[in-house]
C-alpha atoms as a PDB file:
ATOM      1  CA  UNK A   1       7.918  11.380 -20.504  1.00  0.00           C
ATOM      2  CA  UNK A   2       7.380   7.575 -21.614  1.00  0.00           C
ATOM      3  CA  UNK A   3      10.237   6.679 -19.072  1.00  0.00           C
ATOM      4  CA  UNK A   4       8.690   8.981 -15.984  1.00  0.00           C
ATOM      5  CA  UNK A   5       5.403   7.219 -16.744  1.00  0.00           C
ATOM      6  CA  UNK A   6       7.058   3.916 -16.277  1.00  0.00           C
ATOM      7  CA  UNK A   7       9.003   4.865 -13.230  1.00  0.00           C
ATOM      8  CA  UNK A   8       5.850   6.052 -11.864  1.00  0.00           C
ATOM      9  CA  UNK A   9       4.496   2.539 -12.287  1.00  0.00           C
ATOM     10  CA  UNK A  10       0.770   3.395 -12.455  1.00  0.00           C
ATOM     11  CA  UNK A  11       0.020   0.062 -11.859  1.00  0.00           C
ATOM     12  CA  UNK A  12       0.609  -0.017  -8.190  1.00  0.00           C
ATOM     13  CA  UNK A  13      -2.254   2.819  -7.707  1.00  0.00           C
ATOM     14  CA  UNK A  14      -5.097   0.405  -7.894  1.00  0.00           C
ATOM     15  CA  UNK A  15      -3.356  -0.632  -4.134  1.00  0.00           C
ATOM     16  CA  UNK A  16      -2.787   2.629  -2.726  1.00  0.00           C
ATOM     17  CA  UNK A  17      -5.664   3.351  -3.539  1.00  0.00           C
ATOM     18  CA  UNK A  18      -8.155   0.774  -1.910  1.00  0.00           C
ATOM     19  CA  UNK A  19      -7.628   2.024   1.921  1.00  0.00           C
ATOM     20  CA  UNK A  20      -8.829   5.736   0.654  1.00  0.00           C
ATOM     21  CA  UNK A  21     -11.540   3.906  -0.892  1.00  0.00           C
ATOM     22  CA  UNK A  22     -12.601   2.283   1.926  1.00  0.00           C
ATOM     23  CA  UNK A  23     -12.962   4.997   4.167  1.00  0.00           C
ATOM     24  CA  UNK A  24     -14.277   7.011   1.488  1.00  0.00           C
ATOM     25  CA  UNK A  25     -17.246   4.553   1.849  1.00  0.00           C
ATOM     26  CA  UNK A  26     -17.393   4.263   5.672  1.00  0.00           C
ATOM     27  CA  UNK A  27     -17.467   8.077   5.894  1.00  0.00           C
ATOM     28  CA  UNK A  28     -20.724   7.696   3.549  1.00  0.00           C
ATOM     29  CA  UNK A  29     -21.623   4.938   5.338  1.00  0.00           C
ATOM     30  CA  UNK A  30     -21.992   7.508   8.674  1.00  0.00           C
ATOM     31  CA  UNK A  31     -23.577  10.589   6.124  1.00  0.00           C
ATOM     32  CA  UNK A  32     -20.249  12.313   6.669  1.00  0.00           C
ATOM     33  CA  UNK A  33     -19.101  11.851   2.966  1.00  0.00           C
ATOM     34  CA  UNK A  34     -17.480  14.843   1.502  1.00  0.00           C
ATOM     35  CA  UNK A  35     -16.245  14.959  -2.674  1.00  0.00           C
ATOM     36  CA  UNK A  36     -13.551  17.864  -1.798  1.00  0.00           C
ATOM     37  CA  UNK A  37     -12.101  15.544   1.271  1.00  0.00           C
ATOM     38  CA  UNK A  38     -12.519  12.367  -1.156  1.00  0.00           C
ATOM     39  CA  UNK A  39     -10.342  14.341  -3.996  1.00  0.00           C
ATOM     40  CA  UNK A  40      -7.692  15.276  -2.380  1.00  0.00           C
ATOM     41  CA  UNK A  41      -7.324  12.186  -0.457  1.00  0.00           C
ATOM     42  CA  UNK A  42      -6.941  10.253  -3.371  1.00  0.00           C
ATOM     43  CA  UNK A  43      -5.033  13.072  -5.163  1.00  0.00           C
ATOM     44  CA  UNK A  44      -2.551  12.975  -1.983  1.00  0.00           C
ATOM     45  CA  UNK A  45      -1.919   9.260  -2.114  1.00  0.00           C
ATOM     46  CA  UNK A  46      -1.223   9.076  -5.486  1.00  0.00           C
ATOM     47  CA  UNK A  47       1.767  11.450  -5.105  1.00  0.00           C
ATOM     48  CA  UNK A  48       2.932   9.441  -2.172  1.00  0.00           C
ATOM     49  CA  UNK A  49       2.900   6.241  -4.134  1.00  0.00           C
ATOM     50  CA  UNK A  50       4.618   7.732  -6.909  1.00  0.00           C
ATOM     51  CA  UNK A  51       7.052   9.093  -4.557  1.00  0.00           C
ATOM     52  CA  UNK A  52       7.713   5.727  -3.050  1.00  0.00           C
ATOM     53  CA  UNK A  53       7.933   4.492  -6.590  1.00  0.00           C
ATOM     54  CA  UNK A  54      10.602   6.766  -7.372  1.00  0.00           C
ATOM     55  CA  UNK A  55      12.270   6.500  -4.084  1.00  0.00           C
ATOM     56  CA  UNK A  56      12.554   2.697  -4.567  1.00  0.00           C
ATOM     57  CA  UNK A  57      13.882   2.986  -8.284  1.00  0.00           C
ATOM     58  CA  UNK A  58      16.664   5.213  -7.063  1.00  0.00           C
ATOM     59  CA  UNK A  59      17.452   3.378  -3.678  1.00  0.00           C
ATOM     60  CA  UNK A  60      17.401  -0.011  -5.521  1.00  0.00           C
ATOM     61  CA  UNK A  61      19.458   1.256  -8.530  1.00  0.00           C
ATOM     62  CA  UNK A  62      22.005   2.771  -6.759  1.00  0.00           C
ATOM     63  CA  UNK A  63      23.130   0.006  -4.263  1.00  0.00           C
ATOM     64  CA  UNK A  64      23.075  -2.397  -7.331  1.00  0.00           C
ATOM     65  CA  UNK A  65      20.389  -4.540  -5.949  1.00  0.00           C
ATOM     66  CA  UNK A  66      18.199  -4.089  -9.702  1.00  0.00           C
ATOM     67  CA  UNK A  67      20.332  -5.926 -11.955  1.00  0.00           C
ATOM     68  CA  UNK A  68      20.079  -8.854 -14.489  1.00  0.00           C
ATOM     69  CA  UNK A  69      19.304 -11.218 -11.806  1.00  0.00           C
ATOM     70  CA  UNK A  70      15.991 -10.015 -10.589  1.00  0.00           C
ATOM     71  CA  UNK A  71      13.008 -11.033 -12.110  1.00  0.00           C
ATOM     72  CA  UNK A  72      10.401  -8.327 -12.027  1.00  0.00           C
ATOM     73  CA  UNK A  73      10.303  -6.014 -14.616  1.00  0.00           C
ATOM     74  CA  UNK A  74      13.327  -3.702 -15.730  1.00  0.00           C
ATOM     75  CA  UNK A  75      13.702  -0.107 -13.750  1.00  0.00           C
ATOM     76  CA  UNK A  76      14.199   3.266 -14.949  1.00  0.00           C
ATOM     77  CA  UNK A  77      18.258   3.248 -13.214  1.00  0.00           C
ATOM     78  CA  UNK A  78      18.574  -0.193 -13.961  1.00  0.00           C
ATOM     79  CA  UNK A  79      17.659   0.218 -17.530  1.00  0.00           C
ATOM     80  CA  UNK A  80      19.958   3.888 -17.831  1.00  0.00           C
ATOM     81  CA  UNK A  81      16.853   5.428 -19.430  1.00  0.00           C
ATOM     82  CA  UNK A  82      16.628   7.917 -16.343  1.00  0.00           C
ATOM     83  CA  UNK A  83      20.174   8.994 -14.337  1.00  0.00           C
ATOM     84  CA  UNK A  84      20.234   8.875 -10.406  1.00  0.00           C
ATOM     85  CA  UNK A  85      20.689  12.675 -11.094  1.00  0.00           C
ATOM     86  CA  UNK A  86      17.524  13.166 -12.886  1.00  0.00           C
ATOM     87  CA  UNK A  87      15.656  10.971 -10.156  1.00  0.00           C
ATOM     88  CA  UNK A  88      16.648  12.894  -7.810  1.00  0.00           C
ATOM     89  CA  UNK A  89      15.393  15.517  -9.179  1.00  0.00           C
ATOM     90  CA  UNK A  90      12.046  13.768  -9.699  1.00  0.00           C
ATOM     91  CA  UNK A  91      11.838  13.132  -6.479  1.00  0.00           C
ATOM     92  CA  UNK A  92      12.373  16.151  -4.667  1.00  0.00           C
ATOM     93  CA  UNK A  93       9.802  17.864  -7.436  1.00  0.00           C
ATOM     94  CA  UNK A  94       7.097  14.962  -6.067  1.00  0.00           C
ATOM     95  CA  UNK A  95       7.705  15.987  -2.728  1.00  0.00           C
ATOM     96  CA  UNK A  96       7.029  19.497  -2.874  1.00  0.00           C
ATOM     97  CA  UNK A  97       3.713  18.895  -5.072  1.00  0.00           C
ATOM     98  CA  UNK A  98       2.872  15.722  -2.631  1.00  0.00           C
ATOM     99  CA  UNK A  99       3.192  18.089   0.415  1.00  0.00           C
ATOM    100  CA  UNK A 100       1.477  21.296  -1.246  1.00  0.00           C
ATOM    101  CA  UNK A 101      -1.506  18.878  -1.920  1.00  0.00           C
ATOM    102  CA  UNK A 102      -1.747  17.112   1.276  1.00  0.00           C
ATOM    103  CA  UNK A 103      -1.675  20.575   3.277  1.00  0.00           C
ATOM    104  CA  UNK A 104      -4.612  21.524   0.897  1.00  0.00           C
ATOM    105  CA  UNK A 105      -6.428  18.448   1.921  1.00  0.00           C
ATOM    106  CA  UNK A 106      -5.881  19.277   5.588  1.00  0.00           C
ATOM    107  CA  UNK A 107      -7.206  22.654   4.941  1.00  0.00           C
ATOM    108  CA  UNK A 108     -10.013  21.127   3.324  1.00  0.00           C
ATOM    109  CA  UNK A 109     -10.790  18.654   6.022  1.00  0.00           C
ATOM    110  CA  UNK A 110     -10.140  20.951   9.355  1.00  0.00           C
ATOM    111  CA  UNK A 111      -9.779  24.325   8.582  1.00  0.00           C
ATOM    112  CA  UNK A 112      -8.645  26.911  10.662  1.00  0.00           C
ATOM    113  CA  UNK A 113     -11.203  25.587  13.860  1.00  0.00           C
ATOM    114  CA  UNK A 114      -9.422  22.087  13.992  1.00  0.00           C
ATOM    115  CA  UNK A 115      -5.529  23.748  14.581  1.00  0.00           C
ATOM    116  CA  UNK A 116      -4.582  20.308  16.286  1.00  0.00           C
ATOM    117  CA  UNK A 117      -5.669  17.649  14.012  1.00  0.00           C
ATOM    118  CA  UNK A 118      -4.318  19.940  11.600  1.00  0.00           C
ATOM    119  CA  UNK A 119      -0.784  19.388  12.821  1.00  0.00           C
ATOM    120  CA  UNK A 120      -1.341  16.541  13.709  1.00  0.00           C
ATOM    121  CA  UNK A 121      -1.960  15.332  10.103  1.00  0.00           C
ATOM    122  CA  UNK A 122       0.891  17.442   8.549  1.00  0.00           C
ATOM    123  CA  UNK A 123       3.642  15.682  10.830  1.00  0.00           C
ATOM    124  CA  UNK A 124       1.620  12.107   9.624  1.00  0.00           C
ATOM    125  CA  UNK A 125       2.525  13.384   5.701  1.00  0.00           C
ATOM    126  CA  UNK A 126       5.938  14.293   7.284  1.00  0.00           C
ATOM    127  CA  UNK A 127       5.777  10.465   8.259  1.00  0.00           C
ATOM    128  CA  UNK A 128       4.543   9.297   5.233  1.00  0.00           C
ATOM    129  CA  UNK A 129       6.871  11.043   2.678  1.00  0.00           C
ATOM    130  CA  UNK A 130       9.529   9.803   5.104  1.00  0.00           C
ATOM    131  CA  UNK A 131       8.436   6.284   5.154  1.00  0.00           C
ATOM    132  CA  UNK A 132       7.818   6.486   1.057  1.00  0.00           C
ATOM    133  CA  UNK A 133      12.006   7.862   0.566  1.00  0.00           C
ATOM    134  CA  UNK A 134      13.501   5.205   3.960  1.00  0.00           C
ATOM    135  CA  UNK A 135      12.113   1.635   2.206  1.00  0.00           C
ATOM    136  CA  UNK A 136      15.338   2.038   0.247  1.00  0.00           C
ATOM    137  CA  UNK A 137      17.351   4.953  -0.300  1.00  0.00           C
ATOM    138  CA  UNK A 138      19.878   5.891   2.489  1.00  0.00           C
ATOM    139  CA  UNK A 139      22.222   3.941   4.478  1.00  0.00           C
ATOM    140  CA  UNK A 140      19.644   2.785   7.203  1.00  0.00           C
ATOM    141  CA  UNK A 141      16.693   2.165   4.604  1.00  0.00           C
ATOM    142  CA  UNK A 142      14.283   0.192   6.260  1.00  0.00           C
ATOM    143  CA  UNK A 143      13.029  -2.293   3.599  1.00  0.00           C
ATOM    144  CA  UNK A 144      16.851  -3.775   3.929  1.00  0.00           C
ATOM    145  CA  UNK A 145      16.449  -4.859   7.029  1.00  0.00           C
ATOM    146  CA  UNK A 146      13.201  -6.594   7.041  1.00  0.00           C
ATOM    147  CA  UNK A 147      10.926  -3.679   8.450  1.00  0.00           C
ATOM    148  CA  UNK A 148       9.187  -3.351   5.128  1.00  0.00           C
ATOM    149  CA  UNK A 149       5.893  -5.353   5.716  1.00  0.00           C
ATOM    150  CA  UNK A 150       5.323  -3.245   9.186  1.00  0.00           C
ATOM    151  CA  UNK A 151       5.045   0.334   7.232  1.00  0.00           C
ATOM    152  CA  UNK A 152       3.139  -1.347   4.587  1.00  0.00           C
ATOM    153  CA  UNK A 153       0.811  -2.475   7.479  1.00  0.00           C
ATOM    154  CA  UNK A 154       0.763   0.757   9.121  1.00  0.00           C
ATOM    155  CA  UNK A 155       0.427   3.187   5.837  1.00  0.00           C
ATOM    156  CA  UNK A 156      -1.457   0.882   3.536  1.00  0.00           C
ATOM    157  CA  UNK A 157      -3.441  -0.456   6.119  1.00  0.00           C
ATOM    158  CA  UNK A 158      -4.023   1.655   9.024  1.00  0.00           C
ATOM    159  CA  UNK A 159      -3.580   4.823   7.853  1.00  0.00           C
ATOM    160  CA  UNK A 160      -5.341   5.186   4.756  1.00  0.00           C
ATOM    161  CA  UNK A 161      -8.507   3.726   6.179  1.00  0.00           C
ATOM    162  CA  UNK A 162      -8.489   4.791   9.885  1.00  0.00           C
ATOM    163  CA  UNK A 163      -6.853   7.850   8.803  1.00  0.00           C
ATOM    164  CA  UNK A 164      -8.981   8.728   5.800  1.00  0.00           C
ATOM    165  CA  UNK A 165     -12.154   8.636   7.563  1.00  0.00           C
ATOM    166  CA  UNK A 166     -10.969  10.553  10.299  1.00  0.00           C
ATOM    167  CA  UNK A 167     -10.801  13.294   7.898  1.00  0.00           C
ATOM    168  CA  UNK A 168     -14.060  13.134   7.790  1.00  0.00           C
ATOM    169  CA  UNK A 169     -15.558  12.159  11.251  1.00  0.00           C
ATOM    170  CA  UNK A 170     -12.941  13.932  13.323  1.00  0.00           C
ATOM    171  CA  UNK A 171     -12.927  10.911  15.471  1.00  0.00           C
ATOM    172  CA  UNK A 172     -11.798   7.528  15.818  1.00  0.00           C
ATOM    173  CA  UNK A 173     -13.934   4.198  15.734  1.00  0.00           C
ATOM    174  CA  UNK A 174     -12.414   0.986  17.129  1.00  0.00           C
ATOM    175  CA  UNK A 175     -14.358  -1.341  14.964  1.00  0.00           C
ATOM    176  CA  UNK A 176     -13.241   0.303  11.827  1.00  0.00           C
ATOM    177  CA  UNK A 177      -9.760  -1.072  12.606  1.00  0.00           C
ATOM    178  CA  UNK A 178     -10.806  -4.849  11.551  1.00  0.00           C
ATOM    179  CA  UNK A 179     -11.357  -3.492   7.676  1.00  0.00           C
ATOM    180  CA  UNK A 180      -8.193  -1.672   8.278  1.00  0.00           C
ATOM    181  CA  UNK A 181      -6.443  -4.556   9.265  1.00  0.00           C
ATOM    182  CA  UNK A 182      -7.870  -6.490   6.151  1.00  0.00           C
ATOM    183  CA  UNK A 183      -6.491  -3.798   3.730  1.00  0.00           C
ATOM    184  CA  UNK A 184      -3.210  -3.968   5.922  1.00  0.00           C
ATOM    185  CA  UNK A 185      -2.987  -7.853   5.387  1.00  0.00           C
ATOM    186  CA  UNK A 186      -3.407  -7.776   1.600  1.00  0.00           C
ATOM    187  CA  UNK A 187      -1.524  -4.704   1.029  1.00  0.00           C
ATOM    188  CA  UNK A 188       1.679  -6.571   3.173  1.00  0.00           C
ATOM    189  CA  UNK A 189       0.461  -9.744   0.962  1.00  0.00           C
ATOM    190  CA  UNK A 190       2.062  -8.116  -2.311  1.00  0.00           C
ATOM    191  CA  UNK A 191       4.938  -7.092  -0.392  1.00  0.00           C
ATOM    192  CA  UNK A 192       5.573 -10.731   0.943  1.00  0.00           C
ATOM    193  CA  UNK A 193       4.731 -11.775  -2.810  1.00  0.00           C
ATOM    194  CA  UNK A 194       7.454  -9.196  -4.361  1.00  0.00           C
ATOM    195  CA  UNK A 195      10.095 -10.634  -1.550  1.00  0.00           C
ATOM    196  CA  UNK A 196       9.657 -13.906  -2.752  1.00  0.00           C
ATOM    197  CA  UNK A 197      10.066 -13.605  -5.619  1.00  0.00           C
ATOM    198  CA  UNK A 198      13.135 -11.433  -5.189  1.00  0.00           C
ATOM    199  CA  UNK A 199      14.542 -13.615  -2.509  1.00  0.00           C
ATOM    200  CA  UNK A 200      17.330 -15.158  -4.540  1.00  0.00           C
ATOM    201  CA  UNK A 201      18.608 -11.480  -5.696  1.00  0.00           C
ATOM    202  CA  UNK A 202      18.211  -9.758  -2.629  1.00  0.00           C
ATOM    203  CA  UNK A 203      20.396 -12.437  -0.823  1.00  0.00           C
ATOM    204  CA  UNK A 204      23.199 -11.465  -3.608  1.00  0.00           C
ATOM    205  CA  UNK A 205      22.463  -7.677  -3.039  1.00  0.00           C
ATOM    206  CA  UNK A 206      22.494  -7.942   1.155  1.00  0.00           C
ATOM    207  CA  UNK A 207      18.653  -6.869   0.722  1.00  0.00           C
ATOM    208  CA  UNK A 208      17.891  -8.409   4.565  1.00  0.00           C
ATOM    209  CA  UNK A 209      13.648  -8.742   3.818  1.00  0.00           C
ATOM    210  CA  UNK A 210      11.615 -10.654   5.903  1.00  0.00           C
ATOM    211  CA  UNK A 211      11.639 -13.542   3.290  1.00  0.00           C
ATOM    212  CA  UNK A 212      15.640 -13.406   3.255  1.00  0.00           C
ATOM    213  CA  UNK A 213      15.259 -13.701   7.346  1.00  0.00           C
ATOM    214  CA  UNK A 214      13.003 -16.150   7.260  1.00  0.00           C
ATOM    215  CA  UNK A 215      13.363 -18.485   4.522  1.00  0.00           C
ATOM    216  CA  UNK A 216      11.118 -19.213   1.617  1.00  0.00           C
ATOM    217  CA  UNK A 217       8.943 -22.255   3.356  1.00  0.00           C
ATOM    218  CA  UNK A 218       7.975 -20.001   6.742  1.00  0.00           C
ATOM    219  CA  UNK A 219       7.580 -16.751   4.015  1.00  0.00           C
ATOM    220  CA  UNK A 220       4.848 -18.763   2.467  1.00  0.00           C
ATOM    221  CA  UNK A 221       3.167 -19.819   5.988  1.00  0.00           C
ATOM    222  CA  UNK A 222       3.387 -16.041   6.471  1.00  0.00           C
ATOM    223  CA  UNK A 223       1.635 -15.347   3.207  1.00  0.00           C
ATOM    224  CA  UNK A 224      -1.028 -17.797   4.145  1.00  0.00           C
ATOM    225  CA  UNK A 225      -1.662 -16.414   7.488  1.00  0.00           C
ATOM    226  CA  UNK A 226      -1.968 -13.149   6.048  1.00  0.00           C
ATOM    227  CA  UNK A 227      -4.768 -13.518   3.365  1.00  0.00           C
ATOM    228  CA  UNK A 228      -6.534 -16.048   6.584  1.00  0.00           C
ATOM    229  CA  UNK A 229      -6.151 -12.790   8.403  1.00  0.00           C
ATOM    230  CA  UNK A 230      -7.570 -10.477   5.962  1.00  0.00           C
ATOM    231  CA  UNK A 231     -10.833 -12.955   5.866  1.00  0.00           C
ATOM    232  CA  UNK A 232     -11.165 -12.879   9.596  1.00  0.00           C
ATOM    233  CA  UNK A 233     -10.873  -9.251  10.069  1.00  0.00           C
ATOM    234  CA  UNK A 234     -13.396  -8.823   7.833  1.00  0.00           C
ATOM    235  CA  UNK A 235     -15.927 -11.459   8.728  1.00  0.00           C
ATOM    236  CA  UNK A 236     -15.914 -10.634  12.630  1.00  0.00           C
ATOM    237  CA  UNK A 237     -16.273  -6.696  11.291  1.00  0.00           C
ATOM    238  CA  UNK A 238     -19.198  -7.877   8.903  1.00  0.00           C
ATOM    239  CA  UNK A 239     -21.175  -9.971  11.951  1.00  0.00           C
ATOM    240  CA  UNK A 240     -20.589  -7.618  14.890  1.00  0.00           C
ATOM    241  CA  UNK A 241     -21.910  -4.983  12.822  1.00  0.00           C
ATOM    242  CA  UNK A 242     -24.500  -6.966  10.487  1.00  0.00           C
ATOM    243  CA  UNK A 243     -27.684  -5.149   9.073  1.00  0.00           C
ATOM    244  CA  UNK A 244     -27.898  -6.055   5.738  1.00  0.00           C
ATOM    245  CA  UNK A 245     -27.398  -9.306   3.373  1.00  0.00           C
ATOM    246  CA  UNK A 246     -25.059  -7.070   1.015  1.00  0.00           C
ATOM    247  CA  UNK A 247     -21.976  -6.675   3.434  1.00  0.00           C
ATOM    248  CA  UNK A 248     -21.057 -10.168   2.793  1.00  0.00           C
ATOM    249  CA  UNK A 249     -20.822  -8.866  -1.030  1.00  0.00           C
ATOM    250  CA  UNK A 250     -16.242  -9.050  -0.190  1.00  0.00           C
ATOM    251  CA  UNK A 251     -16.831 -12.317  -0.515  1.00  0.00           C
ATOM    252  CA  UNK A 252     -16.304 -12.192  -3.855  1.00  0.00           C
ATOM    253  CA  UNK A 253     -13.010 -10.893  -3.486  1.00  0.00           C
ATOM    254  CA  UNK A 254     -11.822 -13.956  -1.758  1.00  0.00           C
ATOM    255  CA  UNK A 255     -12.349 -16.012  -4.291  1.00  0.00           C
ATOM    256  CA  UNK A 256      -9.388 -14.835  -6.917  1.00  0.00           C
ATOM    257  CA  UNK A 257      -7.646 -14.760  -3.542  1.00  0.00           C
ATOM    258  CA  UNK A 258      -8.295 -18.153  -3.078  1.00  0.00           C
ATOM    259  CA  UNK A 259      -7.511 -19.611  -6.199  1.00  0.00           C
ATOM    260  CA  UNK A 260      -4.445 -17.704  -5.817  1.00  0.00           C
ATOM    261  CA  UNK A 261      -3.788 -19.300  -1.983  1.00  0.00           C
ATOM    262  CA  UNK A 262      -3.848 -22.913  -3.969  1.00  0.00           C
ATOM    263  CA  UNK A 263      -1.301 -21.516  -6.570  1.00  0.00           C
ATOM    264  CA  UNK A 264       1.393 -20.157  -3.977  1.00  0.00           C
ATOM    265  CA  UNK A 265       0.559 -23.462  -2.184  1.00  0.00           C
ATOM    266  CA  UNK A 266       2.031 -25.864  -5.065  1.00  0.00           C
ATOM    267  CA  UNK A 267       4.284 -23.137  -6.771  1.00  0.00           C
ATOM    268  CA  UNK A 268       7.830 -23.933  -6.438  1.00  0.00           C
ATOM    269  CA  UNK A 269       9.115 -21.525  -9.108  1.00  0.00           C
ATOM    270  CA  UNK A 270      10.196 -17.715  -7.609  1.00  0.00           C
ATOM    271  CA  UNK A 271       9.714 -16.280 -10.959  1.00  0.00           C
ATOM    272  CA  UNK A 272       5.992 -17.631 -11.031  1.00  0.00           C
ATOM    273  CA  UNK A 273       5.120 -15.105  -8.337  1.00  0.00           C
ATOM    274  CA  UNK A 274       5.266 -12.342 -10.674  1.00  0.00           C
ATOM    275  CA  UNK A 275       1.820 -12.589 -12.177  1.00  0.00           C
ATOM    276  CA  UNK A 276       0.291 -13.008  -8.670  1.00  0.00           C
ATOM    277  CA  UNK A 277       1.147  -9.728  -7.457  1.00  0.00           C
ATOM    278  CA  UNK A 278      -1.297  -8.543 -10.090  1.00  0.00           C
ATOM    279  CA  UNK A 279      -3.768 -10.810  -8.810  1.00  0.00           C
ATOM    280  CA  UNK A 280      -3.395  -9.755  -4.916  1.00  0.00           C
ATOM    281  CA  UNK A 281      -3.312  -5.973  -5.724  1.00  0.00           C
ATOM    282  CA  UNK A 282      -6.090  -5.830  -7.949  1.00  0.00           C
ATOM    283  CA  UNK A 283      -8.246  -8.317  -5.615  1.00  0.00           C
ATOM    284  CA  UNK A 284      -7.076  -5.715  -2.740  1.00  0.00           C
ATOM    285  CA  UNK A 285      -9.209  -2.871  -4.849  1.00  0.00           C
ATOM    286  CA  UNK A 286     -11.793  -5.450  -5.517  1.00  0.00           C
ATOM    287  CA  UNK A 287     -12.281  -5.815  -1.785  1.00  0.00           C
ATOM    288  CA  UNK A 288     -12.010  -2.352  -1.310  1.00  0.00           C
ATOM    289  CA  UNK A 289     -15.420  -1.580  -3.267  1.00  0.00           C
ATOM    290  CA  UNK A 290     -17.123  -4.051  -2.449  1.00  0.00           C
ATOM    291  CA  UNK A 291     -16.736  -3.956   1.202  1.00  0.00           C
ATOM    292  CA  UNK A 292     -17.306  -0.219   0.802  1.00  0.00           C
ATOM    293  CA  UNK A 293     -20.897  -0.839  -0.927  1.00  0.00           C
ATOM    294  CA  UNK A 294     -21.540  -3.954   1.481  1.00  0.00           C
ATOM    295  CA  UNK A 295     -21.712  -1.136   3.807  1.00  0.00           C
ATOM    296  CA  UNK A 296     -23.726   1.617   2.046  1.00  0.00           C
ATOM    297  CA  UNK A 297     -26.744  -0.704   0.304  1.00  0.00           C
END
C-alpha cells in the first residue's frame, strides 16, 4: 500500500486541484454554488491525476527514460517496488473508478433534462483519461514529442476552470477565460520546471520536450513569459471586472512566485529546480483561493 501511495504522488493534488477550486468559487461568486457538483468535481480530478500519475510511472519506466540519471525523486518501476504488470493493473482499476465517478458527477450536474451537455462532458472524461494515459505510455505518447505543456494548458487550465463552472452555470463566460489562462500558465510553469530539470536525461532517453527542442536558455525565457502571463491574465480579469478592494488579495501569490522568478533567473544548476516545483505548485493553489475569495468578499 506504502508503494501505491507513493506512485500516486499525493503531492501533485494541491495542482490539480486549484482550477476546480477556482470555479468552485466563481460558481459562488454567480449564487450558482452547489456542494454535490463541488464533491464530485474534486473527487473526479483526483482520480484523473492519479491516473496520469500512474500512467507516467509506467510509460517512463518502461522506455527506460527513469533511471539513475534523472534527478527527481525515485519511481515505483524505476525502483522495482511495483512491476509494469501490477501497474497496469492499477491503472486500468483507476480508470474504471475515475469514469464511474465522473458519470456520477455528470448526473449530478445535468441530469436527465441536459442529455447534450451530458455527452458532451462524458466524451471530455473520454478526453481526459486519454490525455492522462498518451503523456507517456504508447508509441506516439505525446509528452515525447514536446506536446506536453499544450494539454497541461488545456486540462489544467482551461478545463478545470471553464469547465468546472460550466457544471454549474450551464453556460460559458468569456471573461472567465483570463483566470483560466492564469491557472493554465502556472500549471504549464511546473511542467516547464520538471523539463528542465530533466533536460539532460531526457536527451539520453529520446524524451523530445519542449525544453529538449528548445534549449535550456529560450526554456527559461519561456518560463518567464509564462508566470508574466499568469499576472496579466489576472490583473486585466481583476480591473475589467473590479468591485471590491479584496480581488487584488492573488497578489499575494505572486510574491513566492516572484522570489522564485529571481531564483530560476541566476540558477545555473538543473538539479536546483527540484525544490521549485514545490514552490510553483503550491503558489498555483495559493492563487487559486485567493483569487476565488477576491471574488466572493
Amino acid at each position: 500500500m506504502k508503494h501505491w501511495i507513493q506512485a500516486a504522488r499525493l503531492r501533485t493534488l494541491p495542482l490539480s486541484l486549484s482550477g476546480i477550486i477556482l470555479g468552485g468559487f466563481l460558481a459562488s461568486k454567480n449564487e450558482v454554488f452547489n456542494t454535490l457538483i463541488f464533491v464530485f468535481s474534486v473527487l473526479t480530478t483526483i482520480g484523473f491525476q492519479v491516473l496520469s500519475n500512474f500512467a507516467n510511472d509506467y510509460g517512463d519506466g518502461v522506455k527506460g527514460t527513469d533511471n539513475e540519471n534523472r534527478i527527481g525523486p525515485e519511481r515505483a518501476l524505476q525502483s522495482g517496488a511495483i512491476s509494469p504488470k501490477q501497474m497496469l493493473r492499477g491503472i486500468y482499476i483507476t480508470v474504471a473508478v475515475t469514469l464511474i465517478v465522473a458519470l456520477t458527477l455528470i448526473y449530478v450536474s445535468f441530469g436527465v433534462e441536459n442529455f447534450a451537455y451530458s455527452v458532451l462532458f462524458f466524451f471530455l472524461g473520454l478526453a481526459s483519461i486519454a490525455a492522462a494515459i498518451k503523456y507517456t505510455m504508447g508509441k506516439n505518447a505525446y509528452g515525447y514529442s514536446g506536446l506536453g505543456d499544450v494539454f497541461v494548458f488545456l486540462f489544467f487550465g482551461l478545463l478545470s476552470v471553464v469547465g468546472s463552472l460550466f457544471l454549474y452555470t450551464k453556460t460559458v463566460e468569456i471573461t472567465t477565460f483570463l483566470p483560466a489562462f492564469s491557472i493554465g500558465f502556472l500549471s504549464t510553469a511546473v511542467l516547464n520546471l520538471n523539463n528542465m530539470r530533466d533536460r539532460a536525461s531526457d536527451i539520453l532517453s529520446n524524451k523530445n520536450t519542449l525544453v529538449v527542442k528548445i534549449g535550456a536558455q529560450n526554456a527559461k525565457q519561456y518560463h518567464y513569459a509564462l508566470l508574466i502571463l499568469a499576472f496579466v491574465s489576472s490583473l486585466v480579469y481583476v480591473v475589467s471586472d473590479y468591485h471590491s478592494p479584496f480581488q487584488f488579495l492573488f497578489l499575494f501569490s505572486f510574491i513566492p512566485l516572484g522570489l522564485h522568478f529571481a531564483r530560476v533567473l541566476k540558477n545555473s544548476d538543473a538539479q536546483n529546480f527540484d525544490p521549485e516545483l514545490k514552490v510553483v505548485a503550491l503558489s498555483t493553489f495559493l492563487y487559486a483561493v485567493l483569487f476565488g475569495l477576491g471574488q466572493v468578499l
